[in-house]
N, C-alpha and C. Protein backbone atom coordinates (compact mmCIF):
# COMPACT_ATOMS: atom_id res chain seq x y z
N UNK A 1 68.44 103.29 123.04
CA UNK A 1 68.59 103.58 121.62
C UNK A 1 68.40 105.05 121.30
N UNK A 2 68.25 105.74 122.10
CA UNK A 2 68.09 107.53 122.42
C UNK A 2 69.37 108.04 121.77
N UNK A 3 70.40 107.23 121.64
CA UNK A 3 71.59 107.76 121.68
C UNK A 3 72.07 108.20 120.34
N UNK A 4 71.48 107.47 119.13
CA UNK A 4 71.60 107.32 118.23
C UNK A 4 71.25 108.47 117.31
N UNK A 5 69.88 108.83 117.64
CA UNK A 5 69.58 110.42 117.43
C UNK A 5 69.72 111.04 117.93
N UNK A 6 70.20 111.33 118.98
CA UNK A 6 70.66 112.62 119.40
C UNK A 6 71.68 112.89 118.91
N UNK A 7 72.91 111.45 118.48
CA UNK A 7 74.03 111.81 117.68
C UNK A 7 73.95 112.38 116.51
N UNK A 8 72.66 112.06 115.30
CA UNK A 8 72.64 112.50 114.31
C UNK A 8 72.26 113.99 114.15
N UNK A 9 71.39 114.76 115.56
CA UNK A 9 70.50 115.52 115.66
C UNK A 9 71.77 116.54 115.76
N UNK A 10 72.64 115.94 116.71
CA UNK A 10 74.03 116.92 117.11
C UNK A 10 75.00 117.50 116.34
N UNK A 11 75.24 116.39 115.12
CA UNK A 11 76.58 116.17 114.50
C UNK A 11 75.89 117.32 113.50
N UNK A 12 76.76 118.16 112.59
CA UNK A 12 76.53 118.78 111.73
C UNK A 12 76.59 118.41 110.30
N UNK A 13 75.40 118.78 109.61
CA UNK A 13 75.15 117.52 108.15
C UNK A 13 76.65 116.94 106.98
N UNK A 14 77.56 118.00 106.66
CA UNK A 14 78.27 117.63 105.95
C UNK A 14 79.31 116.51 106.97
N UNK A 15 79.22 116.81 108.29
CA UNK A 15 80.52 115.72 109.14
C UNK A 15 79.46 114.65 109.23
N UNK A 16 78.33 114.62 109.71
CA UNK A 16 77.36 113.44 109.68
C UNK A 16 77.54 112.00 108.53
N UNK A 17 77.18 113.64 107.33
CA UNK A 17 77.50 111.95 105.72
C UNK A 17 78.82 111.76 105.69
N UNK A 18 79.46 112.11 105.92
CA UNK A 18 81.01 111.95 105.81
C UNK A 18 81.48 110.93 106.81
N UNK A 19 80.95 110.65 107.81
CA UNK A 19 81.53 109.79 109.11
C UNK A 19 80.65 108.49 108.84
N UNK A 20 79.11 108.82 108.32
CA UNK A 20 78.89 107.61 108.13
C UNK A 20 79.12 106.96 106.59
N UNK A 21 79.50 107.63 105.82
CA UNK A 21 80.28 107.50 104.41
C UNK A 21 81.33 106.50 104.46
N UNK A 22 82.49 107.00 105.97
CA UNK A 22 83.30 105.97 106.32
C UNK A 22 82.99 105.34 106.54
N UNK A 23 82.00 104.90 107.40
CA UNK A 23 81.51 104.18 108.72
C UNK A 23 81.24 102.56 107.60
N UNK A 24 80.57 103.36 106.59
CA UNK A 24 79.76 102.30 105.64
C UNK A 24 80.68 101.88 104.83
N UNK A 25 81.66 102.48 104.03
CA UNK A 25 82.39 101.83 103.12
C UNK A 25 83.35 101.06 103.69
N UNK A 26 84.06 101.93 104.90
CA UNK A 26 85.32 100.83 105.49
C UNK A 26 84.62 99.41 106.07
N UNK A 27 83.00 99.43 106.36
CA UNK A 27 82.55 98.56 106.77
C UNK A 27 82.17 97.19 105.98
N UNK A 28 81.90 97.66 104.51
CA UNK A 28 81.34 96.88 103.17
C UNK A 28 82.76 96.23 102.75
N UNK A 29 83.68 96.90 102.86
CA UNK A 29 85.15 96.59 102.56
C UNK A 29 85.68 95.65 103.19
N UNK A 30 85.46 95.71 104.34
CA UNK A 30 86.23 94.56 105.51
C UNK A 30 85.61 93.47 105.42
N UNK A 31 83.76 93.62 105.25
CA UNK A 31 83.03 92.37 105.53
C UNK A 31 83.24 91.84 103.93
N UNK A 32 83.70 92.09 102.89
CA UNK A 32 83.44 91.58 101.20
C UNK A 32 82.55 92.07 100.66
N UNK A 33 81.73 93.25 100.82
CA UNK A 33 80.72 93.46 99.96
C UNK A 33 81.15 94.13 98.99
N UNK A 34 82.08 94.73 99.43
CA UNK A 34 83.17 95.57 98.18
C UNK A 34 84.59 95.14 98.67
N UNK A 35 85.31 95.26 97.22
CA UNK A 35 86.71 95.48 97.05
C UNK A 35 87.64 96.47 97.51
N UNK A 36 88.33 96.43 97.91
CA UNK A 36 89.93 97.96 97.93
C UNK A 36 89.84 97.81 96.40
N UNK A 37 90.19 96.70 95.66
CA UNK A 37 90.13 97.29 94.27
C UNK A 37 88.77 98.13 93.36
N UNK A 38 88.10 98.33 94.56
CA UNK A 38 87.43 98.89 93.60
C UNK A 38 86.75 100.74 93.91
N UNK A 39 88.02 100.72 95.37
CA UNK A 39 87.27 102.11 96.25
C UNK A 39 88.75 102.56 95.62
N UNK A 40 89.67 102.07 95.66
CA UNK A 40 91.22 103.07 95.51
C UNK A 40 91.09 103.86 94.74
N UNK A 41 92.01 105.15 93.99
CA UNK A 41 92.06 106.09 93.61
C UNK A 41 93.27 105.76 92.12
N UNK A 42 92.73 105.66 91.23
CA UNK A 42 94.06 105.86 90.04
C UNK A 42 93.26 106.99 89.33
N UNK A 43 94.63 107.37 88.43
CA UNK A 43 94.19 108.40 87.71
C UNK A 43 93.71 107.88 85.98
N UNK A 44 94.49 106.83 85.51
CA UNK A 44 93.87 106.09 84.68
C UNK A 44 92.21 105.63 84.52
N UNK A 45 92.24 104.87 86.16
CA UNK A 45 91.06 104.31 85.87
C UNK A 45 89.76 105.63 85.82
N UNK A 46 90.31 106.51 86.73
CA UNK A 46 89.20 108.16 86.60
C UNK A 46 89.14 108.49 85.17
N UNK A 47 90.36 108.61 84.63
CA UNK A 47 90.15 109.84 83.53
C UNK A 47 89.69 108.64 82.67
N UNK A 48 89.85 107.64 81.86
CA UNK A 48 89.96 106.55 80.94
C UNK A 48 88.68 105.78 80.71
N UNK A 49 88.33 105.19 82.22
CA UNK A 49 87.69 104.30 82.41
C UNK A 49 85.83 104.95 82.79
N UNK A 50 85.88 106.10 83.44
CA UNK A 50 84.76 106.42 83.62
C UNK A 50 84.64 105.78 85.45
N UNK A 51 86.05 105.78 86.02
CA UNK A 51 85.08 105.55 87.18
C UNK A 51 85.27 106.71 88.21
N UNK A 52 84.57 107.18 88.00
CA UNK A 52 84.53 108.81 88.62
C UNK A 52 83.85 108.69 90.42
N UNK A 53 83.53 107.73 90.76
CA UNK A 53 83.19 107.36 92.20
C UNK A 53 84.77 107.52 93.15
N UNK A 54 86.08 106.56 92.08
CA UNK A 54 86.83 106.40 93.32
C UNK A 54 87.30 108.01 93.68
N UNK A 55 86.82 109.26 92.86
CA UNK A 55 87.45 110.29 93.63
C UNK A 55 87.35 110.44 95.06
N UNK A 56 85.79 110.13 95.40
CA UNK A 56 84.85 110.03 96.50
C UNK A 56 85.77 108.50 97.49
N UNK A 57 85.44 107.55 96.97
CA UNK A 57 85.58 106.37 97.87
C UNK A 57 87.34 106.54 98.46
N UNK A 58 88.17 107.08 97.34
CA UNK A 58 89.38 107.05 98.02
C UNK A 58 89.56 108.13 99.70
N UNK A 59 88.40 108.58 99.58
CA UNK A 59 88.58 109.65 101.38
C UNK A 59 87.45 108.97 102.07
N UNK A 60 87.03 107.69 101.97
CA UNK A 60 86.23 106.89 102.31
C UNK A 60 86.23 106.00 103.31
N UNK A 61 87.46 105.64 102.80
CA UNK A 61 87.60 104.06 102.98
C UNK A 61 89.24 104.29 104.19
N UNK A 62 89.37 103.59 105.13
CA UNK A 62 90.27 104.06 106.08
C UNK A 62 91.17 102.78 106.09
N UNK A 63 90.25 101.87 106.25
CA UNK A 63 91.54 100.52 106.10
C UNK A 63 90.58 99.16 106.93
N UNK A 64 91.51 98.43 107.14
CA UNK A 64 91.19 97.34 107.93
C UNK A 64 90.80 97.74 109.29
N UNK A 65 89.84 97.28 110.22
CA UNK A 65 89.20 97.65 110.97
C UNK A 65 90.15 97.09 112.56
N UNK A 66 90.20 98.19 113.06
CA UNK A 66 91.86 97.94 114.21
C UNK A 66 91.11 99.37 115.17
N UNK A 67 91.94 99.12 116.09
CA UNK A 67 92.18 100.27 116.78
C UNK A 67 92.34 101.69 116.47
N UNK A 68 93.12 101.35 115.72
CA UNK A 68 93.50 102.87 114.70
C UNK A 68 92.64 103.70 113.85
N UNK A 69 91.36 102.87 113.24
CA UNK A 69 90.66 103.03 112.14
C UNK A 69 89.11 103.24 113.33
N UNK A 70 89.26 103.46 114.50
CA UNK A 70 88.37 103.25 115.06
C UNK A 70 88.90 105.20 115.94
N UNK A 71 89.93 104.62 116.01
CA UNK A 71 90.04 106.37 116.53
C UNK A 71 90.16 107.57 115.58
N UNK A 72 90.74 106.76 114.33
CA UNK A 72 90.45 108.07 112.88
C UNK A 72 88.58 108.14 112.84
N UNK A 73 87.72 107.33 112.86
CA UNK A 73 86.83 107.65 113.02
C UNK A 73 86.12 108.60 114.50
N UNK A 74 86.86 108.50 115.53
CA UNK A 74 86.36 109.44 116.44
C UNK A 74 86.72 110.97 116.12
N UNK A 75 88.34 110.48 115.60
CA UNK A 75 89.24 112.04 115.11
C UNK A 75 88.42 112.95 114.39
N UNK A 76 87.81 112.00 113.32
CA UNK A 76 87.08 112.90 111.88
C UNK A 76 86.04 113.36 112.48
N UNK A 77 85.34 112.53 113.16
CA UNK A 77 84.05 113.26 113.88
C UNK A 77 84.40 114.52 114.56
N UNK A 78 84.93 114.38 115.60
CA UNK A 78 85.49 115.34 116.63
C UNK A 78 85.85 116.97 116.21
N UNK A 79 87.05 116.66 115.67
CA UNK A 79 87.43 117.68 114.92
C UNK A 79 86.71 118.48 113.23
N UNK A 80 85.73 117.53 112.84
CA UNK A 80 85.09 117.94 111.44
C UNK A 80 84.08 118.65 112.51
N UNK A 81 83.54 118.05 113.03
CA UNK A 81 82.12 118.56 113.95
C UNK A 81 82.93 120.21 114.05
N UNK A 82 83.84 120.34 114.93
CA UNK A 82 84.37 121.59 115.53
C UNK A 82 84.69 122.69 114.27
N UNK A 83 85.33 121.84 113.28
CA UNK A 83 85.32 123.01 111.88
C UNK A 83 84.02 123.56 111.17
N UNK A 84 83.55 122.57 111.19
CA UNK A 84 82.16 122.73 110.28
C UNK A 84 81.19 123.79 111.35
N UNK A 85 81.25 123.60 112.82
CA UNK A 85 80.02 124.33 113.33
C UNK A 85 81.04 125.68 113.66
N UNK A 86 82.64 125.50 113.21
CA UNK A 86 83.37 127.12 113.17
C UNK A 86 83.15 127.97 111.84
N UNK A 87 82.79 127.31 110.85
CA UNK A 87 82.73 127.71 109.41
C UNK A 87 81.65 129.10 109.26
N UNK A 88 82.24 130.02 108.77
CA UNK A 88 81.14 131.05 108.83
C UNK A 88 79.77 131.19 108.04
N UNK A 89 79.08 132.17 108.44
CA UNK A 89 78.07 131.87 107.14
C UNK A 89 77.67 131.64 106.24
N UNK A 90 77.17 131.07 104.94
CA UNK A 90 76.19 130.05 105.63
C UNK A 90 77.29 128.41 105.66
N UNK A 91 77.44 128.17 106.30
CA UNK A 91 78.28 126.71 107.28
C UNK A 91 78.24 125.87 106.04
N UNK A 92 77.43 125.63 105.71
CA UNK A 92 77.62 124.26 104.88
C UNK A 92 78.34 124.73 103.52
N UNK A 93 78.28 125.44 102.99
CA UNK A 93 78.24 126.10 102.08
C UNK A 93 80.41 126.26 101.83
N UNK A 94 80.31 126.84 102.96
CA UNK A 94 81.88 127.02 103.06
C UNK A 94 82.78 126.02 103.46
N UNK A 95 82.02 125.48 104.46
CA UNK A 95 82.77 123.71 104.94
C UNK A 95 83.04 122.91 103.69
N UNK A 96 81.85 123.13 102.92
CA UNK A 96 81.63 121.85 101.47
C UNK A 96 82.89 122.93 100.15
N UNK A 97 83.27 123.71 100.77
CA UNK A 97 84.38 124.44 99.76
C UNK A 97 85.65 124.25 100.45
N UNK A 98 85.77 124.28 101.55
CA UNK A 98 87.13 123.52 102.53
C UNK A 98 87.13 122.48 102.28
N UNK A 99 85.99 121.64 101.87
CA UNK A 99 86.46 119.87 101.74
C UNK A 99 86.69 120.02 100.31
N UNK A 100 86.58 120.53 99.20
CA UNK A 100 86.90 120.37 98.09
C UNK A 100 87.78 120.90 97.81
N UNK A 101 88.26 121.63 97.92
CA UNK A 101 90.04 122.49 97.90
C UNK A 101 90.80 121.40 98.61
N UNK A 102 90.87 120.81 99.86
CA UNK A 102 91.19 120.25 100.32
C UNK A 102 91.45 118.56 99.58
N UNK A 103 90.35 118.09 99.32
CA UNK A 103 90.27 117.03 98.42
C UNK A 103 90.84 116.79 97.40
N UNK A 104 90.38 118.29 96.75
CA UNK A 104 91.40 118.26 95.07
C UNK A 104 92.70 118.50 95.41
N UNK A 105 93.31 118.81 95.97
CA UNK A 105 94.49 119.30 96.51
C UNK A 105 95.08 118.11 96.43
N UNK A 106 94.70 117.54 97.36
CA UNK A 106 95.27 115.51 97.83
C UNK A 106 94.80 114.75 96.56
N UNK A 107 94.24 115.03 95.60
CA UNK A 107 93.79 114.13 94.33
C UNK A 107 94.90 114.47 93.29
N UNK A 108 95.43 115.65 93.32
CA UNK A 108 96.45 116.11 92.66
C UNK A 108 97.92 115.61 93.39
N UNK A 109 97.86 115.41 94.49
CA UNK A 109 99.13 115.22 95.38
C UNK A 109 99.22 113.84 94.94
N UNK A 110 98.30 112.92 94.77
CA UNK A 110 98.04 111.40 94.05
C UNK A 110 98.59 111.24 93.38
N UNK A 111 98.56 112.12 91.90
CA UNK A 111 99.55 111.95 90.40
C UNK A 111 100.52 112.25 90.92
N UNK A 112 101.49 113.25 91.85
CA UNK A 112 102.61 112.73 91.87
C UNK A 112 103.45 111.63 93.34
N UNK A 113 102.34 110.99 93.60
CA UNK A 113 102.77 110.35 95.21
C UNK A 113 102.12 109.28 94.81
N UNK A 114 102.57 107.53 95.23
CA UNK A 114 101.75 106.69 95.44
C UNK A 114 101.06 107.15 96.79
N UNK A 115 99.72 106.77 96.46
CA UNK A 115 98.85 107.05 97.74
C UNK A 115 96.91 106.92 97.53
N UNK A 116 97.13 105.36 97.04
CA UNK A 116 95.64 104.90 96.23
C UNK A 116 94.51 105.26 97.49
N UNK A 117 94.45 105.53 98.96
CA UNK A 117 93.56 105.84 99.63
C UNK A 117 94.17 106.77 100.69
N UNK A 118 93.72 108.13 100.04
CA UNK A 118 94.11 109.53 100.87
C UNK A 118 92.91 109.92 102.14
N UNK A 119 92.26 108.70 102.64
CA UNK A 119 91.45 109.04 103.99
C UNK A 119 92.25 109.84 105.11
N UNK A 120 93.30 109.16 105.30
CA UNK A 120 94.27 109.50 106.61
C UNK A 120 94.85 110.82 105.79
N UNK A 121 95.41 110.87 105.11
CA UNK A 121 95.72 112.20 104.44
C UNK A 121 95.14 113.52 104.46
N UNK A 122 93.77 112.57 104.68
CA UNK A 122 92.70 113.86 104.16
C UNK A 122 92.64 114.68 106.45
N UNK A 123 92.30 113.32 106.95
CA UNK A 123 92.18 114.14 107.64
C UNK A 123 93.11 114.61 108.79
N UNK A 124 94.67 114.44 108.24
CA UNK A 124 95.86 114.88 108.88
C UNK A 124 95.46 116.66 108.70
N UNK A 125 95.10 116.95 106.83
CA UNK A 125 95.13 118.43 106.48
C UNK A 125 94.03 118.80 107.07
N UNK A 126 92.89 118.28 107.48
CA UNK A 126 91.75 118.76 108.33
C UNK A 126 92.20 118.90 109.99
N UNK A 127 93.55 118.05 110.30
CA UNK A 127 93.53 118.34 111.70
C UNK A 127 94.34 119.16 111.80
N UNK A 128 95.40 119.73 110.95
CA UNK A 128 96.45 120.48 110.82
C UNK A 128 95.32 122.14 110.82
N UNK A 129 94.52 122.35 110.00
CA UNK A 129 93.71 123.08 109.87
C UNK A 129 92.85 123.51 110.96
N UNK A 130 92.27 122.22 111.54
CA UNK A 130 91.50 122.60 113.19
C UNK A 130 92.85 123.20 114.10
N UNK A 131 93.97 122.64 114.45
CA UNK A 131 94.81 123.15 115.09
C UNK A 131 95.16 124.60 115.25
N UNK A 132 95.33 124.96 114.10
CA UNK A 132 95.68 126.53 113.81
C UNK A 132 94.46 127.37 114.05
N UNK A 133 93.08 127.13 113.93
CA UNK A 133 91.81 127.62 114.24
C UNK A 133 91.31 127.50 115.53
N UNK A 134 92.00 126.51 116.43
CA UNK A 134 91.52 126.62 117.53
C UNK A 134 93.53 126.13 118.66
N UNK A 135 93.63 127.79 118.73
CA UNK A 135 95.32 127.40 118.80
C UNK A 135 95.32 127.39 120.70
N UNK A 136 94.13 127.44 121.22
CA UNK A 136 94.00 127.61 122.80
C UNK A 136 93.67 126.61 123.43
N UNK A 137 93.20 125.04 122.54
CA UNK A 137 92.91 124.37 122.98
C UNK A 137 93.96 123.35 123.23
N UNK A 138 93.70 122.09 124.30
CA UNK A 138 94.93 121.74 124.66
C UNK A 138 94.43 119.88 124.28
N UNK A 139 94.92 119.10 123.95
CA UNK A 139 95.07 117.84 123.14
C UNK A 139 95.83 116.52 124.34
N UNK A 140 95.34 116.08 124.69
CA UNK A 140 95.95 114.84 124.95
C UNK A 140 96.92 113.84 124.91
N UNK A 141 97.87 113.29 124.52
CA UNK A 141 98.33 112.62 123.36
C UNK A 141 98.65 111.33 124.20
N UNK A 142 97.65 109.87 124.30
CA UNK A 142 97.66 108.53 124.38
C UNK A 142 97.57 108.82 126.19
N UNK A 143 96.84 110.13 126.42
CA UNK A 143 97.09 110.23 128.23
C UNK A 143 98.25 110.60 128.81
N UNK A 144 99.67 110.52 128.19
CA UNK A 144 100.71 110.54 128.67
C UNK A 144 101.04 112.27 129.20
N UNK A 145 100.37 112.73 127.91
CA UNK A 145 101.02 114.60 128.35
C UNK A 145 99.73 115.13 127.45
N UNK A 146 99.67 116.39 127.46
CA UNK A 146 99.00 118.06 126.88
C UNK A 146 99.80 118.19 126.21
N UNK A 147 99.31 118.88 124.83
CA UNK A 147 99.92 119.23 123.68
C UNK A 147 99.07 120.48 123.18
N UNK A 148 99.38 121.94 123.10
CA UNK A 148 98.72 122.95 122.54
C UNK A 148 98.18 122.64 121.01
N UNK A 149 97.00 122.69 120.89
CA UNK A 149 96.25 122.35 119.45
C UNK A 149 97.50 122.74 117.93
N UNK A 150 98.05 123.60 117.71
CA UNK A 150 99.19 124.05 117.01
C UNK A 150 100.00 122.63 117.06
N UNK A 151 100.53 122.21 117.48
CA UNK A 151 101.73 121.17 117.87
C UNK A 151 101.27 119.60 117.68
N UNK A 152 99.86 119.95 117.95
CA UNK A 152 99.41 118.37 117.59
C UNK A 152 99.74 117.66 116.15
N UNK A 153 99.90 118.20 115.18
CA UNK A 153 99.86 117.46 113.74
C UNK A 153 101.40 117.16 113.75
N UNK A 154 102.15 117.93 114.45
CA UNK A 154 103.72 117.72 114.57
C UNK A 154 104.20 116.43 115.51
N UNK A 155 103.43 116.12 116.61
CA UNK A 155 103.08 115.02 117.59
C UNK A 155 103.38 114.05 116.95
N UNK A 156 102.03 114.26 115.92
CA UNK A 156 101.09 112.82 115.13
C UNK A 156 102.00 112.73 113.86
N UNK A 157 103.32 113.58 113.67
CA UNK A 157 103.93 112.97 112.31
C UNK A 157 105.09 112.17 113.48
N UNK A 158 105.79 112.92 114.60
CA UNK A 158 106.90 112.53 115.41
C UNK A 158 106.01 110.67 115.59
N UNK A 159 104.93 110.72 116.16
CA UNK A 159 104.15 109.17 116.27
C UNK A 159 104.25 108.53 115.03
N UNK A 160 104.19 109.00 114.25
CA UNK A 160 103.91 107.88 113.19
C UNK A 160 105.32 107.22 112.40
N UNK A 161 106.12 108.32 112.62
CA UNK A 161 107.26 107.77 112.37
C UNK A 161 108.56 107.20 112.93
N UNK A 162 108.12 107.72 114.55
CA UNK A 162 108.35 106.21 115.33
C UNK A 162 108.05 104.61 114.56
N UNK A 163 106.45 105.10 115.01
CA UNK A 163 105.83 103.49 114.67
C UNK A 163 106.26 103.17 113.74
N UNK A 164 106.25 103.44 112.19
CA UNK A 164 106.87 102.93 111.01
C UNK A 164 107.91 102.79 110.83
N UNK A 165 108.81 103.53 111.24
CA UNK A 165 110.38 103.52 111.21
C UNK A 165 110.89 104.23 109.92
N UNK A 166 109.50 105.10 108.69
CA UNK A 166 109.80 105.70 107.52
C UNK A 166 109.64 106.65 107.63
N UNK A 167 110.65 107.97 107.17
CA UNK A 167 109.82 109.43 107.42
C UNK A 167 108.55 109.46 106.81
N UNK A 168 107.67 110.06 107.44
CA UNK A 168 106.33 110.53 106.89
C UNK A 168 105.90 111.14 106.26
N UNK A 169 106.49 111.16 104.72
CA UNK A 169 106.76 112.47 104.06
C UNK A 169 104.99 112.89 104.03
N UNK A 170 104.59 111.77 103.24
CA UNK A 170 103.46 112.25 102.81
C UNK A 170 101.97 113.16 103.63
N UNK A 171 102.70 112.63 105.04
CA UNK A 171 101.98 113.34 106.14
C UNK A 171 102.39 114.77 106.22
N UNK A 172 103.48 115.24 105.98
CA UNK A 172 103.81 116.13 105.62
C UNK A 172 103.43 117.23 104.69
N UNK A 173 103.04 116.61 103.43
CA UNK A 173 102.74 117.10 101.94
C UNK A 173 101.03 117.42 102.63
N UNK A 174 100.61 116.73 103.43
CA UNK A 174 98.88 116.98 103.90
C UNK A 174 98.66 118.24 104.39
N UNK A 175 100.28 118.40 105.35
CA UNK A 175 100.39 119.35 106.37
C UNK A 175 100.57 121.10 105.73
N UNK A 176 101.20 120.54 105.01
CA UNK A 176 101.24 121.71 103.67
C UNK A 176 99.84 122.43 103.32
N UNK A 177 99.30 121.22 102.77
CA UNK A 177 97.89 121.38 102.15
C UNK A 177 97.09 122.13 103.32
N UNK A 178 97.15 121.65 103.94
CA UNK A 178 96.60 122.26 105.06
C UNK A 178 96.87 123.72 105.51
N UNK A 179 98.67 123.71 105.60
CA UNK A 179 98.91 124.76 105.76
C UNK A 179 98.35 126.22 104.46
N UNK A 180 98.99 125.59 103.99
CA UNK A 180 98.31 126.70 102.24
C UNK A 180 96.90 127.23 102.99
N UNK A 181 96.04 126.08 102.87
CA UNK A 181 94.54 126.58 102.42
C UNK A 181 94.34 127.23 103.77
N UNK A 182 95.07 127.32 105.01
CA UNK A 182 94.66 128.01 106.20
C UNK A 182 95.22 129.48 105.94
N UNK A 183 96.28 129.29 105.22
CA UNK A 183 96.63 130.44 105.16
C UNK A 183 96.34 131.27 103.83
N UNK A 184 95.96 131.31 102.95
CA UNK A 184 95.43 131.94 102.11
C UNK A 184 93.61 131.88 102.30
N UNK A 185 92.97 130.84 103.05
CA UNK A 185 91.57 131.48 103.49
C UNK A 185 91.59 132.35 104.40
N UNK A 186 92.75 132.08 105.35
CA UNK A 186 92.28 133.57 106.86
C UNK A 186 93.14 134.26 106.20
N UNK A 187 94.14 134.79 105.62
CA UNK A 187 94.87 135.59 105.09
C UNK A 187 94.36 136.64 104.25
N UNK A 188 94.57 135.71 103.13
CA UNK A 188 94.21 135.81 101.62
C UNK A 188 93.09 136.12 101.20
N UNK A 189 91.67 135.42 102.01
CA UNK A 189 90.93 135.49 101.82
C UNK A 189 89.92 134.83 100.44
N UNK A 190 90.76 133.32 100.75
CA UNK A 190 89.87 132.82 99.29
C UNK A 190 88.70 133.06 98.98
């Protein structure tokens, strides 16, 4: 049971609540303790209704519990861990301003896209973002081949739209987001 803290001791605080943020809601979700109707994202029920949580629960909640939802949870770890302990001084501070540019970005991309849970969204523009920040590292893809960190988010749209058989726009629109905020923070200098 050693293992458990050393993971928490390791992981860096904003990827820590965030992984177990998922960990817990996609978990309350699957077993019935909560609804999808009640983590999704509208803009009605935000602005109207007062429920100002689903801004939060919609980058929460990943889906039904599969294979897939098990490696977006290794992904987010993996790669948040690697941004957050790249983030310059003071780390938390700037990470917690990359996730909110980032967030609002995809909350705005919402009003004009169906897309009631932007988890996978969120962290396509976080991996699109690690990619370009760490452009020397080399990626895996299902064991088959190496993929230069740059090329991976291009991989993972070519994969997904295999599997679905729909272009991926919206993976796209992430990739953007991503792209923007990489390039006007190392650029620009937000």
């Amino acid at each position: 049971m050693a293992i458990l803290p050393e993971f928490i001791r390791q992981t860096p605080p904003v990827t820590r609540y965030l992984v177990f943020g998922t960990l817990l809601t996609t978990l309350a979700v699957n077993f019935g303790y909560l609804s999808e109707l009640r983590v999704f994202f509208n803009w009605k029920l935000f602005l109207f209704k007062g429920e100002y949580w689903r801004a939060i629960t919609t980058f929460l909640y990943i889906g039904p519990l599969s294979l897939e939802s098990i490696l977006y949870l290794s992904f987010l770890l993996r790669f948040m861990s690697m941004l957050e302990e790249a983030s310059p001084p003071p780390r938390t501070k700037n990470f917690l301003k990359t996730l909110s540019i980032i967030c609002g970005s995809l909350l705005v991309m919402t009003y004009f896209f169906h897309m009631p849970f932007a988890a996978s969204y969120f962290s396509f523009s976080m991996l699109y973002i690690w990619s370009w920040k760490h452009p020397l590292y080399r990626v895996s893809i299902l064991g088959l081949f190496d993929v230069k960190a740059p090329y991976v988010p291009w991989v993972m749209v070519l994969l997904r739209w295999f599997r679905s058989g729909s272009f991926p726009v919206l993976d796209l629109m992430s990739a953007l987001i991503g792209h923007t905020y990489f390039f006007l923070n190392d650029f620009a200098a937000i």
